[in-house]
PDB file of N, CA and C in Angstrom:
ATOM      1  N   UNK A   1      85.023 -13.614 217.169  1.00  0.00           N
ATOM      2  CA  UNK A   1      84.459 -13.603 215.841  1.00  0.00           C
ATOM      3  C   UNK A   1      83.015 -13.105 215.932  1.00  0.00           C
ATOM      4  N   UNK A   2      82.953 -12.593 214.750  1.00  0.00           N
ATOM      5  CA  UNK A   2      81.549 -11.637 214.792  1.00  0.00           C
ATOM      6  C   UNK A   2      80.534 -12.232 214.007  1.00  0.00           C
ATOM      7  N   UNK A   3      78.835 -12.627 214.081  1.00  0.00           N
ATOM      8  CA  UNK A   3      78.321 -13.383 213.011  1.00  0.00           C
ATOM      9  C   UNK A   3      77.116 -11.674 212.876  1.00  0.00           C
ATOM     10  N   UNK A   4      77.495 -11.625 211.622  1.00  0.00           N
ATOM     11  CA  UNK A   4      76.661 -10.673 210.960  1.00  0.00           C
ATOM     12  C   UNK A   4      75.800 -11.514 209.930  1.00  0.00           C
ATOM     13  N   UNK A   5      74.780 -10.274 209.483  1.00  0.00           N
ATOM     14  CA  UNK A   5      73.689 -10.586 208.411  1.00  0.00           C
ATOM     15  C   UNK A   5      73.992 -10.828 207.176  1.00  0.00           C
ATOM     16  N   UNK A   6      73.780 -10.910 206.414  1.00  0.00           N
ATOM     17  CA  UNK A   6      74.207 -10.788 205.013  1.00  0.00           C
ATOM     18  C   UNK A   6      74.132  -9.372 204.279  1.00  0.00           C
ATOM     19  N   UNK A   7      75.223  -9.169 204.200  1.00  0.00           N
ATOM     20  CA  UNK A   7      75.505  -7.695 203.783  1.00  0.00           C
ATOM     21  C   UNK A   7      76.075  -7.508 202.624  1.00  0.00           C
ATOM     22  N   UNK A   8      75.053  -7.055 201.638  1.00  0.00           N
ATOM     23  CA  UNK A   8      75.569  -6.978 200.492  1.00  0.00           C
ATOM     24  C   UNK A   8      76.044  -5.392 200.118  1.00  0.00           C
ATOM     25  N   UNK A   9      76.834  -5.540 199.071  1.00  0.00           N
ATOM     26  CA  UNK A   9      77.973  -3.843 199.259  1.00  0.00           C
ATOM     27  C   UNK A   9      77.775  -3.359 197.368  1.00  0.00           C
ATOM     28  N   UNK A  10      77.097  -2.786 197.420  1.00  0.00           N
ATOM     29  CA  UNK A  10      77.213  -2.191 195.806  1.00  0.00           C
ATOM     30  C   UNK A  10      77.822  -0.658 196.157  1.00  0.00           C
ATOM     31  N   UNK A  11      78.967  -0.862 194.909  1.00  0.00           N
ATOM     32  CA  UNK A  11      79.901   0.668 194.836  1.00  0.00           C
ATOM     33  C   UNK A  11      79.938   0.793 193.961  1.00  0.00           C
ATOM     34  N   UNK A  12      79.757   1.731 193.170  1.00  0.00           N
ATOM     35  CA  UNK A  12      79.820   2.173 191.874  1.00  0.00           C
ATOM     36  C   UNK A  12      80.289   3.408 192.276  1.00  0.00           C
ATOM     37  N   UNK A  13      81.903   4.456 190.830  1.00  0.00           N
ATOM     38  CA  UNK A  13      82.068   5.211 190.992  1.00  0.00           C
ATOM     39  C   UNK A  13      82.638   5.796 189.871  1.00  0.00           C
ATOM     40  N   UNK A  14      82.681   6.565 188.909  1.00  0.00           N
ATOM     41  CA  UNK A  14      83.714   7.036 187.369  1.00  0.00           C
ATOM     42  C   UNK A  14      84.122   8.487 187.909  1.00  0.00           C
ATOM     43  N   UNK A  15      84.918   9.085 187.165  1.00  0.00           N
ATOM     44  CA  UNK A  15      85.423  10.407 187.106  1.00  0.00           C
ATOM     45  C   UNK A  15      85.969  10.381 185.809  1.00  0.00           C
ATOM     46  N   UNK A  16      85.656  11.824 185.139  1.00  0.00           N
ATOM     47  CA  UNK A  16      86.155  11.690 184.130  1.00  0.00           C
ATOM     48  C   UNK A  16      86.127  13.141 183.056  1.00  0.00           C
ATOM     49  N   UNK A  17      86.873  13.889 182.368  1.00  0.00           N
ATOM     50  CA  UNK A  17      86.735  15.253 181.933  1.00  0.00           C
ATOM     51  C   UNK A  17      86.496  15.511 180.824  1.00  0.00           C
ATOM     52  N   UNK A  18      85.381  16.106 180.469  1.00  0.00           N
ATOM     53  CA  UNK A  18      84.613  16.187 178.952  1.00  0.00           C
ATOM     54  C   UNK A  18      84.702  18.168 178.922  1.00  0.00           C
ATOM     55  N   UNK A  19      84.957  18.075 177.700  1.00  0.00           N
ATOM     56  CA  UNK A  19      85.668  19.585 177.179  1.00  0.00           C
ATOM     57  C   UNK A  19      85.828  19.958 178.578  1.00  0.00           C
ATOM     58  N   UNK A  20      87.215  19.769 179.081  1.00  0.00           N
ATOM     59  CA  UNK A  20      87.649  20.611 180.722  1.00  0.00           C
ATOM     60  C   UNK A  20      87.375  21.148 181.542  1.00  0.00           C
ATOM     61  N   UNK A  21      85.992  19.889 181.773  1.00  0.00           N
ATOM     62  CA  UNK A  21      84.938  20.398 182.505  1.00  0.00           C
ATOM     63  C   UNK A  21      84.701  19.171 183.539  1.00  0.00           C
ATOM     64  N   UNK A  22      85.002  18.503 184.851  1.00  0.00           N
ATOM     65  CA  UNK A  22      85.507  16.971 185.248  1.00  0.00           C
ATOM     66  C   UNK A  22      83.811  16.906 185.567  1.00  0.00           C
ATOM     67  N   UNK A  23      83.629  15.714 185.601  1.00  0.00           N
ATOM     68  CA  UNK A  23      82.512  14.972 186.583  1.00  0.00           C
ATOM     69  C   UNK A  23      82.642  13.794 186.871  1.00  0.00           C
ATOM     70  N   UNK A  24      81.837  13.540 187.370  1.00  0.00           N
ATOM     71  CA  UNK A  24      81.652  12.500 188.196  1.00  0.00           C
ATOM     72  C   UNK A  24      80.618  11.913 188.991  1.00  0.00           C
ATOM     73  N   UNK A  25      80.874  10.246 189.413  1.00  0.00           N
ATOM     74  CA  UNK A  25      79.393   9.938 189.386  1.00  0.00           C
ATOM     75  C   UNK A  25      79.981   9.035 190.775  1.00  0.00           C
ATOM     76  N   UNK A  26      79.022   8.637 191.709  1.00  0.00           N
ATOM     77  CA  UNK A  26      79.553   7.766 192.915  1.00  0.00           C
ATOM     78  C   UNK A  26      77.887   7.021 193.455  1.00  0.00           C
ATOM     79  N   UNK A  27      77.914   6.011 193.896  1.00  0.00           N
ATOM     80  CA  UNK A  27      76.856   5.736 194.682  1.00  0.00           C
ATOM     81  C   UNK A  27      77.125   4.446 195.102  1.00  0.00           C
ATOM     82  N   UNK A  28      76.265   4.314 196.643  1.00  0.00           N
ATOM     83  CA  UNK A  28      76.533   3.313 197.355  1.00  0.00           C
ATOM     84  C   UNK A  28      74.844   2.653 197.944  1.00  0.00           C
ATOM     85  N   UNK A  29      75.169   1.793 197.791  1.00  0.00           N
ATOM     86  CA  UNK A  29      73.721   0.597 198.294  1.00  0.00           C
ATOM     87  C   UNK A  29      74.030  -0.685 199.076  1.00  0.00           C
ATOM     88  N   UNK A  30      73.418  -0.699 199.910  1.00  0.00           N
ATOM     89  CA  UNK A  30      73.864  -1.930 200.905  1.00  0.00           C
ATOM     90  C   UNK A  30      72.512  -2.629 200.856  1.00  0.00           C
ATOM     91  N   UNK A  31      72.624  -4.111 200.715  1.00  0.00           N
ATOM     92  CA  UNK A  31      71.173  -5.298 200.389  1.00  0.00           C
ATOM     93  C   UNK A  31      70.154  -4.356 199.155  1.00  0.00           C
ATOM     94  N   UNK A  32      70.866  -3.367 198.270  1.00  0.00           N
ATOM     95  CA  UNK A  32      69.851  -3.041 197.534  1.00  0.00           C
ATOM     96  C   UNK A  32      69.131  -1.819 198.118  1.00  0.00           C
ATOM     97  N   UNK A  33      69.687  -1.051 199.038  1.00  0.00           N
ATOM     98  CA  UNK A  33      69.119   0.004 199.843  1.00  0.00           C
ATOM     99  C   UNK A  33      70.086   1.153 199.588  1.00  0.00           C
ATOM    100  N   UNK A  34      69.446   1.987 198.445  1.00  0.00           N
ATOM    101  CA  UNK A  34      70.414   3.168 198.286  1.00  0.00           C
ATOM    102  C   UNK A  34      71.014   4.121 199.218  1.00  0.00           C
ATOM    103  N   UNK A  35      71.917   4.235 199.565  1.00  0.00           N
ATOM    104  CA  UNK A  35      72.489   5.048 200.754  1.00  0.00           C
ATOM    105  C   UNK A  35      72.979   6.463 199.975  1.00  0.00           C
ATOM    106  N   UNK A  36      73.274   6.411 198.870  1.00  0.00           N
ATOM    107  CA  UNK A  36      74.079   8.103 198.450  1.00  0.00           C
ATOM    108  C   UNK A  36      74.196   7.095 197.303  1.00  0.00           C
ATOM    109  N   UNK A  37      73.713   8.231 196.191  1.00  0.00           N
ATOM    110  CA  UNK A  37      73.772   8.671 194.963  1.00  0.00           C
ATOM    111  C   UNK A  37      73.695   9.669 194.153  1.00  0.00           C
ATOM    112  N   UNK A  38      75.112  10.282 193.778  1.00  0.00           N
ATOM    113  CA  UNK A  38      75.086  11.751 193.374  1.00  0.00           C
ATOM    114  C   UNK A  38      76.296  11.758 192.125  1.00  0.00           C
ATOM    115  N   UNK A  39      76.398  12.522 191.434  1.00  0.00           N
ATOM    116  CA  UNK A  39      76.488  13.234 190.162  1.00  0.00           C
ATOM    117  C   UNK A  39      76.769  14.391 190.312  1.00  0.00           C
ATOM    118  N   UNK A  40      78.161  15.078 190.222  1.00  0.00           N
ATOM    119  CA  UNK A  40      78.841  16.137 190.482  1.00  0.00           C
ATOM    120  C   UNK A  40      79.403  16.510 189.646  1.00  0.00           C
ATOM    121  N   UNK A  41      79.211  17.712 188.690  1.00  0.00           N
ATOM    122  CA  UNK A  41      79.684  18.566 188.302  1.00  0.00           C
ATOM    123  C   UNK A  41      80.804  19.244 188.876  1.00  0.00           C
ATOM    124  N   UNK A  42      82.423  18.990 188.498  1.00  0.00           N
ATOM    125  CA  UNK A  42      83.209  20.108 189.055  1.00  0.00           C
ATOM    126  C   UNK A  42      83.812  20.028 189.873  1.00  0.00           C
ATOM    127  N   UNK A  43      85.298  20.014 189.958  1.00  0.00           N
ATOM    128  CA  UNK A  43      86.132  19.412 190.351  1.00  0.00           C
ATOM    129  C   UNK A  43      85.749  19.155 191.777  1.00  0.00           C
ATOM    130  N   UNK A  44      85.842  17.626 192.354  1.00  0.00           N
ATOM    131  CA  UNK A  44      86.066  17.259 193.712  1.00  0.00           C
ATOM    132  C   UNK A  44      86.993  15.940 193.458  1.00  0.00           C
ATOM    133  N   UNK A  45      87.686  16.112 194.411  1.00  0.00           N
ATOM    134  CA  UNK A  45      89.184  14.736 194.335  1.00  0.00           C
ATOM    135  C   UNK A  45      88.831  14.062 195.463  1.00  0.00           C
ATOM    136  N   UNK A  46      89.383  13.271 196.193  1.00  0.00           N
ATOM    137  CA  UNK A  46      89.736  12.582 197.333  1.00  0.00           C
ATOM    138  C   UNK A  46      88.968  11.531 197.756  1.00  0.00           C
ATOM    139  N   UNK A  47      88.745  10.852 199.028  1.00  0.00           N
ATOM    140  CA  UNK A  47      88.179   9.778 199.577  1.00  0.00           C
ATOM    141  C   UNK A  47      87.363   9.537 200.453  1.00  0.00           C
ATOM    142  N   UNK A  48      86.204   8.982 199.826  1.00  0.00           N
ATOM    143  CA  UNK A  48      85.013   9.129 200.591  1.00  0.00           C
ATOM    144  C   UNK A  48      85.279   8.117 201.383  1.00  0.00           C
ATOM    145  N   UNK A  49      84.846   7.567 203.005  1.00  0.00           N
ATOM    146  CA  UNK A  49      85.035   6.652 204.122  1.00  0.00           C
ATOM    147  C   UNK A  49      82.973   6.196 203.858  1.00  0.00           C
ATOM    148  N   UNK A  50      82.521   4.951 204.692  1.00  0.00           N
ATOM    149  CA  UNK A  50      81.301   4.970 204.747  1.00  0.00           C
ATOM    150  C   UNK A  50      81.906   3.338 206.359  1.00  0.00           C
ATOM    151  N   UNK A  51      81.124   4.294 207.192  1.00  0.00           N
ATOM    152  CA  UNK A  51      81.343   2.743 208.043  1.00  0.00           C
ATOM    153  C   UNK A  51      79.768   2.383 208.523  1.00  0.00           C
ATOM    154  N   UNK A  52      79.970   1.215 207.463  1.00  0.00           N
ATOM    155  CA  UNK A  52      78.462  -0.106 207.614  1.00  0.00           C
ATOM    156  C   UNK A  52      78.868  -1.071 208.826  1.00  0.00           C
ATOM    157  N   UNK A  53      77.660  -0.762 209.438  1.00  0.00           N
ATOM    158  CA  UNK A  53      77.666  -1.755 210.638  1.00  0.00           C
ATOM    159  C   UNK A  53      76.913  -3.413 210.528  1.00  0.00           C
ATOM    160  N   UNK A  54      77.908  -4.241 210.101  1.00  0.00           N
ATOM    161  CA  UNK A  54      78.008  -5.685 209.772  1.00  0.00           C
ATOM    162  C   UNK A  54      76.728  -6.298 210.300  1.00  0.00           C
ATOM    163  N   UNK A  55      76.067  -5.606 211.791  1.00  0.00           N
ATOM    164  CA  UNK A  55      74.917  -6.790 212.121  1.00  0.00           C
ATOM    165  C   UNK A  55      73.409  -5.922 211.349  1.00  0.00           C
ATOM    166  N   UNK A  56      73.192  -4.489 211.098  1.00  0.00           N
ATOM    167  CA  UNK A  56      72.172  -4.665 210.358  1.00  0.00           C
ATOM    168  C   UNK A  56      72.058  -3.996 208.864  1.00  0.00           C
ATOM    169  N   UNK A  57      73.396  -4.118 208.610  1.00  0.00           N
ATOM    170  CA  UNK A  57      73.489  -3.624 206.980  1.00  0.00           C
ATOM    171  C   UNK A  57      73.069  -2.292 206.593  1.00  0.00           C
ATOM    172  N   UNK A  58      73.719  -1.380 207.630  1.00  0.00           N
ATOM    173  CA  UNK A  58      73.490  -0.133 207.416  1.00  0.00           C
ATOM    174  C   UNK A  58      74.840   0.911 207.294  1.00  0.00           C
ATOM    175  N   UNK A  59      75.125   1.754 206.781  1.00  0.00           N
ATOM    176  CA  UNK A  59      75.553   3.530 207.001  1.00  0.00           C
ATOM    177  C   UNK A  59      75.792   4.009 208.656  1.00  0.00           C
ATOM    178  N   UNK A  60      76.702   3.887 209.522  1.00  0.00           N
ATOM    179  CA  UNK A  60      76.359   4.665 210.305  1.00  0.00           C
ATOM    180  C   UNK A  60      77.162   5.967 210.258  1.00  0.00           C
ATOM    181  N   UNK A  61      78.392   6.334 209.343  1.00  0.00           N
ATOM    182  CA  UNK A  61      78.914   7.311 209.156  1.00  0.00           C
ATOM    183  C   UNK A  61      79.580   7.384 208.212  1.00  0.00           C
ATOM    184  N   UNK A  62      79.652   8.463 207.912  1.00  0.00           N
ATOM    185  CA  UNK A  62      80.433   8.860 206.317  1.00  0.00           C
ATOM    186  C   UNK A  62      81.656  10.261 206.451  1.00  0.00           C
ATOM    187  N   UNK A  63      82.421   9.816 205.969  1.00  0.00           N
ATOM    188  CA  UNK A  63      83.290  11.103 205.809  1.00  0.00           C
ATOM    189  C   UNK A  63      83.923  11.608 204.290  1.00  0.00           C
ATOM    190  N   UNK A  64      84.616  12.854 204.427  1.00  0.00           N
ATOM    191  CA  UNK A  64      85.078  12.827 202.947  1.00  0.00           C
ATOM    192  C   UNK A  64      86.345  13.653 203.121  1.00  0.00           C
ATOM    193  N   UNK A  65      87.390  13.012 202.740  1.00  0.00           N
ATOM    194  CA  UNK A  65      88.923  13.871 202.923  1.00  0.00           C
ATOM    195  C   UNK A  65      89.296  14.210 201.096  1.00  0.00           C
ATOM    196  N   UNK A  66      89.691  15.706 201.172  1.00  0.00           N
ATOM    197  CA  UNK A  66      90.255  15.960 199.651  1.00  0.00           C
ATOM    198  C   UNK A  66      91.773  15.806 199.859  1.00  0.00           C
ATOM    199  N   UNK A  67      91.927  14.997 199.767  1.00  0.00           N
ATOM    200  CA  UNK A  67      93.486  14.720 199.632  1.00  0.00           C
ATOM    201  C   UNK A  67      94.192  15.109 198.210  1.00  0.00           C
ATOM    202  N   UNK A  68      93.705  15.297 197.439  1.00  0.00           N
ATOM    203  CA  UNK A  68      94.265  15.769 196.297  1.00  0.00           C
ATOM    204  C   UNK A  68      94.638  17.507 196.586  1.00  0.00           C
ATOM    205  N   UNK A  69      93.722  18.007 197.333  1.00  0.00           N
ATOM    206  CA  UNK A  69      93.427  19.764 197.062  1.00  0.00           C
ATOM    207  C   UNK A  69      93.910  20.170 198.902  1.00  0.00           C
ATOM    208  N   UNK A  70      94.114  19.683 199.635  1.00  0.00           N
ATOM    209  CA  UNK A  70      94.534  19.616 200.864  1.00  0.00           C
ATOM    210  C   UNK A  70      94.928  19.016 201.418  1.00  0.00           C
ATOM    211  N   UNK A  71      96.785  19.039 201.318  1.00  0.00           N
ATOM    212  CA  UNK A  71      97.858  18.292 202.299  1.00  0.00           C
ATOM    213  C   UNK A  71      97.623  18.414 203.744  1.00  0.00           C
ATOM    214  N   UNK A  72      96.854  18.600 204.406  1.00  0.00           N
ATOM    215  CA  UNK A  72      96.598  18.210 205.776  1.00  0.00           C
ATOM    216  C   UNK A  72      95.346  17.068 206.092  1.00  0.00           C
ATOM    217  N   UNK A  73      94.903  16.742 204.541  1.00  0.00           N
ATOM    218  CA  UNK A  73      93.935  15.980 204.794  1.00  0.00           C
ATOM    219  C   UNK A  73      94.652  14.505 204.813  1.00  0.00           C
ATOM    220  N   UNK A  74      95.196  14.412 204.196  1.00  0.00           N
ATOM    221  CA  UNK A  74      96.181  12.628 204.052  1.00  0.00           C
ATOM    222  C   UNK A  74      96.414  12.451 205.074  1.00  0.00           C
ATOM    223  N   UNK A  75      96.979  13.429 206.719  1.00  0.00           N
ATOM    224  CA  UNK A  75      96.837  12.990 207.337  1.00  0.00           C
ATOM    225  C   UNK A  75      95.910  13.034 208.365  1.00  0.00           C
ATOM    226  N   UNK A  76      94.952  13.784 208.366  1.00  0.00           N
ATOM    227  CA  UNK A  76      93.339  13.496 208.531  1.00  0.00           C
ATOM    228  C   UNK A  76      92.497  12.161 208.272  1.00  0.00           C
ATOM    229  N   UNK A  77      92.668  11.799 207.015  1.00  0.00           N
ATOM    230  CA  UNK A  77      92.353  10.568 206.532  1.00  0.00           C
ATOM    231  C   UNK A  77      93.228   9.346 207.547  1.00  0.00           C
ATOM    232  N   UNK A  78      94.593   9.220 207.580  1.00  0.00           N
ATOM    233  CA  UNK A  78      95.025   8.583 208.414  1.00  0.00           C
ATOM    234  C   UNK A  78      94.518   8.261 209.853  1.00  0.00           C
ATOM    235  N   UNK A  79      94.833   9.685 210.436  1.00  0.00           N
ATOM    236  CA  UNK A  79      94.327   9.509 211.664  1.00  0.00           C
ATOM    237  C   UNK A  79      92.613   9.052 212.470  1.00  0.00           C
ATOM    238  N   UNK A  80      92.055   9.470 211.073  1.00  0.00           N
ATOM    239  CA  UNK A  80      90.651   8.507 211.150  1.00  0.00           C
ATOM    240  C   UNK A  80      90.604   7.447 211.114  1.00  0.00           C
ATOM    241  N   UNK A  81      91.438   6.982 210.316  1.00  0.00           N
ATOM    242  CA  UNK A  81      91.421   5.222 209.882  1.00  0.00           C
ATOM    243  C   UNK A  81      91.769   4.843 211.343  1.00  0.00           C
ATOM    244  N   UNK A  82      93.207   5.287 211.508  1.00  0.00           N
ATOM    245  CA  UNK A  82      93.803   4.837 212.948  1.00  0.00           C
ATOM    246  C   UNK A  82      92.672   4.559 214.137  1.00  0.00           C
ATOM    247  N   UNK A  83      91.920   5.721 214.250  1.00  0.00           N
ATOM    248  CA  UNK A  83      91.304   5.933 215.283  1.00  0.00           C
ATOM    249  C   UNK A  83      89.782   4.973 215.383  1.00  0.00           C
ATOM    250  N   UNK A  84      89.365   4.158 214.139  1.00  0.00           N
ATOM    251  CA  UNK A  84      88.685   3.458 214.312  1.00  0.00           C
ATOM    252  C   UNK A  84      88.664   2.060 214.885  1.00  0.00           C
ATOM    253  N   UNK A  85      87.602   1.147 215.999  1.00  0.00           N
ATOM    254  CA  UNK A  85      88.005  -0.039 216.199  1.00  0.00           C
ATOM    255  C   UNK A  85      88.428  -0.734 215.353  1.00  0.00           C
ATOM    256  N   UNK A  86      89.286  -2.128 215.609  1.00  0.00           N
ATOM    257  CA  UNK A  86      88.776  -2.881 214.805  1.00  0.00           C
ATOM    258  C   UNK A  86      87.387  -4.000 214.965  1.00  0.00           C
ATOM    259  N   UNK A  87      87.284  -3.972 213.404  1.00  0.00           N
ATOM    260  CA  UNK A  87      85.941  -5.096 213.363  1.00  0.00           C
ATOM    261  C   UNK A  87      85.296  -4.864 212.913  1.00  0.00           C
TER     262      UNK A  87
END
């Protein structure tokens, strides 16, 4: 068992298409420490990854698979997940 800090996780994220035009909004903050906040114009689909490291409440990597717009990414996305420890 692992004793980490107190790690707090704010996610906020919408998508959404105004005259057929999509956007979208995403941002992430850990203890109140903005890590990525952005506002995109125009089509992007899929799943952003972020792996926070539990003892000092940080970002140490981020990825982004379009699984909507590229069938080789679902299993990209997989094999990342797979390939991470657990914990």
């Amino acid at each position: 068992m692992m004793d980490a800090v107190n790690c707090y996780v704010q996610l906020h994220g919408y998508g959404m298409l105004i005259s057929l035009q999509p956007d979208c909004y995403r941002a992430l903050a850990l203890n109140g420490v903005e890590i990525m906040n952005q506002t995109k114009v125009g089509p992007e689909q899929g799943i952003f990854t972020y792996i926070v490291e539990p003892m000092s409440c940080t970002a140490s990597d981020s990825q982004y698979f379009n699984t909507f717009a590229d069938g080789a990414s679902s299993q990209n996305l997989i094999d990342y997940l797979e390939s991470l420890a657990n914990g």
